[in-house]
C-alpha atoms as a PDB file:
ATOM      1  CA  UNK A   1      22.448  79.261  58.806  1.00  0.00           C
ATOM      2  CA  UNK A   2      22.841  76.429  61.276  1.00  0.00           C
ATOM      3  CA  UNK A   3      24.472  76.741  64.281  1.00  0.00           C
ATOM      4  CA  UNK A   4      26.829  74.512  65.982  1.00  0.00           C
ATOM      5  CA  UNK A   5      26.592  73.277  69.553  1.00  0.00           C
ATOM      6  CA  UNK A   6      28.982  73.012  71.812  1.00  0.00           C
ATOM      7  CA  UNK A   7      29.516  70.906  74.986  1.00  0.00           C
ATOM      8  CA  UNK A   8      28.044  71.862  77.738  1.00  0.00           C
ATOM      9  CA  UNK A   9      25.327  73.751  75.607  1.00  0.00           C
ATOM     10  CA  UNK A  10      22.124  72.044  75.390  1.00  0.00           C
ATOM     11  CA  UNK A  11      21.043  74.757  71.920  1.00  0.00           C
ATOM     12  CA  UNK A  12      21.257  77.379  70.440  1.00  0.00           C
ATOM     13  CA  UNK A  13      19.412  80.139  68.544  1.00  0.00           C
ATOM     14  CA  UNK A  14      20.813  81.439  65.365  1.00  0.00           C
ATOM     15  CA  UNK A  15      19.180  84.421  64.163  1.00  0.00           C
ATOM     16  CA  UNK A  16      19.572  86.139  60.597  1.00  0.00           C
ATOM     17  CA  UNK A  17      19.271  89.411  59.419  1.00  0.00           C
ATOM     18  CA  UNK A  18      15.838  91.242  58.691  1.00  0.00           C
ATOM     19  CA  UNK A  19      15.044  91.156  55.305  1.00  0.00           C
ATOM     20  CA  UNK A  20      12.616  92.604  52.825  1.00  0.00           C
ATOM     21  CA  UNK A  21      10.600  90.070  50.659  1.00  0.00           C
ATOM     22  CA  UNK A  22       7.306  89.802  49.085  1.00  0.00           C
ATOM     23  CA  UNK A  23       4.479  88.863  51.303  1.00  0.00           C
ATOM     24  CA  UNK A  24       1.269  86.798  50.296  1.00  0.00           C
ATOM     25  CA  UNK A  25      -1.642  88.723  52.470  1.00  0.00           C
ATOM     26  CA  UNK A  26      -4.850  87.153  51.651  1.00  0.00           C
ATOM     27  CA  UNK A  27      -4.611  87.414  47.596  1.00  0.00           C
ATOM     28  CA  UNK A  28      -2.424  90.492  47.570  1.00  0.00           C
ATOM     29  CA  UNK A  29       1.276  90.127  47.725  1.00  0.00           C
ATOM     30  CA  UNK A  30       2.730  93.076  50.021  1.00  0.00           C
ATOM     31  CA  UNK A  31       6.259  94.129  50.694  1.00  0.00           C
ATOM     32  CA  UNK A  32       7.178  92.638  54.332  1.00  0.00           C
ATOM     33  CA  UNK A  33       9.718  92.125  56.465  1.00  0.00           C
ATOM     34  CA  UNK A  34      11.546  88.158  57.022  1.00  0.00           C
ATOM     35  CA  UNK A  35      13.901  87.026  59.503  1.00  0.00           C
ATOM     36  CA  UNK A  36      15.138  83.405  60.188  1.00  0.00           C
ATOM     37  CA  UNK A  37      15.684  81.611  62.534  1.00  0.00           C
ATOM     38  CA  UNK A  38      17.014  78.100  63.595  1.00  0.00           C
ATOM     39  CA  UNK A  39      17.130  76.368  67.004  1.00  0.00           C
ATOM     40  CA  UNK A  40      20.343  73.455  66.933  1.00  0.00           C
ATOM     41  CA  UNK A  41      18.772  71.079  69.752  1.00  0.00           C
ATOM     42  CA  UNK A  42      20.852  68.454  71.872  1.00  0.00           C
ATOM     43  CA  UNK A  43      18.026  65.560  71.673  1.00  0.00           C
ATOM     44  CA  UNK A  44      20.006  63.993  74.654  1.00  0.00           C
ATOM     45  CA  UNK A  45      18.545  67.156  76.645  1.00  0.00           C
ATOM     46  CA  UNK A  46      15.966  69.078  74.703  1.00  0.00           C
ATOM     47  CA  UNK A  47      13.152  66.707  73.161  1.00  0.00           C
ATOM     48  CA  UNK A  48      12.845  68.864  69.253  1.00  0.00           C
ATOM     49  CA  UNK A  49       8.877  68.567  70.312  1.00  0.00           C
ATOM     50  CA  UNK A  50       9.832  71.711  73.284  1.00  0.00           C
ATOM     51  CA  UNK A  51      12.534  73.400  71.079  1.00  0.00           C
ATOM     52  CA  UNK A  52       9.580  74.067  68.440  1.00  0.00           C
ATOM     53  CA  UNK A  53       7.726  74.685  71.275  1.00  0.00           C
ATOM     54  CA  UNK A  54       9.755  77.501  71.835  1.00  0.00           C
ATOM     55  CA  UNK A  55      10.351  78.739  68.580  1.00  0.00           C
ATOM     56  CA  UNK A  56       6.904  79.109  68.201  1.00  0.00           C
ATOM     57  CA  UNK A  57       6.222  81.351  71.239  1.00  0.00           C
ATOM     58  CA  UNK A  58       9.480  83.532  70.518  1.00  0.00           C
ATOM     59  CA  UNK A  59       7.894  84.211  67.053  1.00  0.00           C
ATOM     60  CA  UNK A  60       4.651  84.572  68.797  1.00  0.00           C
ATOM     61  CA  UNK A  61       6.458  87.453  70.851  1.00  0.00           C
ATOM     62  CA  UNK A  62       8.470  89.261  68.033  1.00  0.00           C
ATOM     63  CA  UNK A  63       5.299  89.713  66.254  1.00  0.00           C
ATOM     64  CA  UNK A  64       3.525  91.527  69.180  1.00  0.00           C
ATOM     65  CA  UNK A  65       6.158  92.628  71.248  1.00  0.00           C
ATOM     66  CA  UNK A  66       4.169  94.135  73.495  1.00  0.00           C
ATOM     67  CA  UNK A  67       2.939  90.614  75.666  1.00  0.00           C
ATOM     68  CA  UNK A  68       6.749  90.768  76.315  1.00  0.00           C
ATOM     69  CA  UNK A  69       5.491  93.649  78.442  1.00  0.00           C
ATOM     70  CA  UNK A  70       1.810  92.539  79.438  1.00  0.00           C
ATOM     71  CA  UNK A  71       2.248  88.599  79.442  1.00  0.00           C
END
């Protein structure tokens, strides 16, 4: 889903639910886990260019949550 943004946000994160689904690894497909998500940017204060900047390090993180720890 989308969310909606309201004044004086600048975004928001809307997260879904984990789900199981069917993952290609290499030329196997493998049960893993999915989870969306969807950053709702105010271009007026957030250039989309730093909000996928951002969605990209948060997955980043959730995939080794352990630099959330270590850095």
């Amino acid at each position: 889903f989308s969310a909606v943004i309201n004044p004086p946000e600048g975004a928001i994160l809307a997260v879904g639910q984990v789900r199981d689904e069917p993952v290609v690894s290499g030329d196997r497909v493998i049960p893993g886990k999915r989870m969306g998500m969807t950053l709702s940017c105010d271009h007026r204060v957030i250039d989309g260019a730093v909000g996928a900047a951002f969605l990209s390090e948060l997955r980043a993180l959730l995939d080794r949550p352990m630099r959330i720890l270590t850095g």
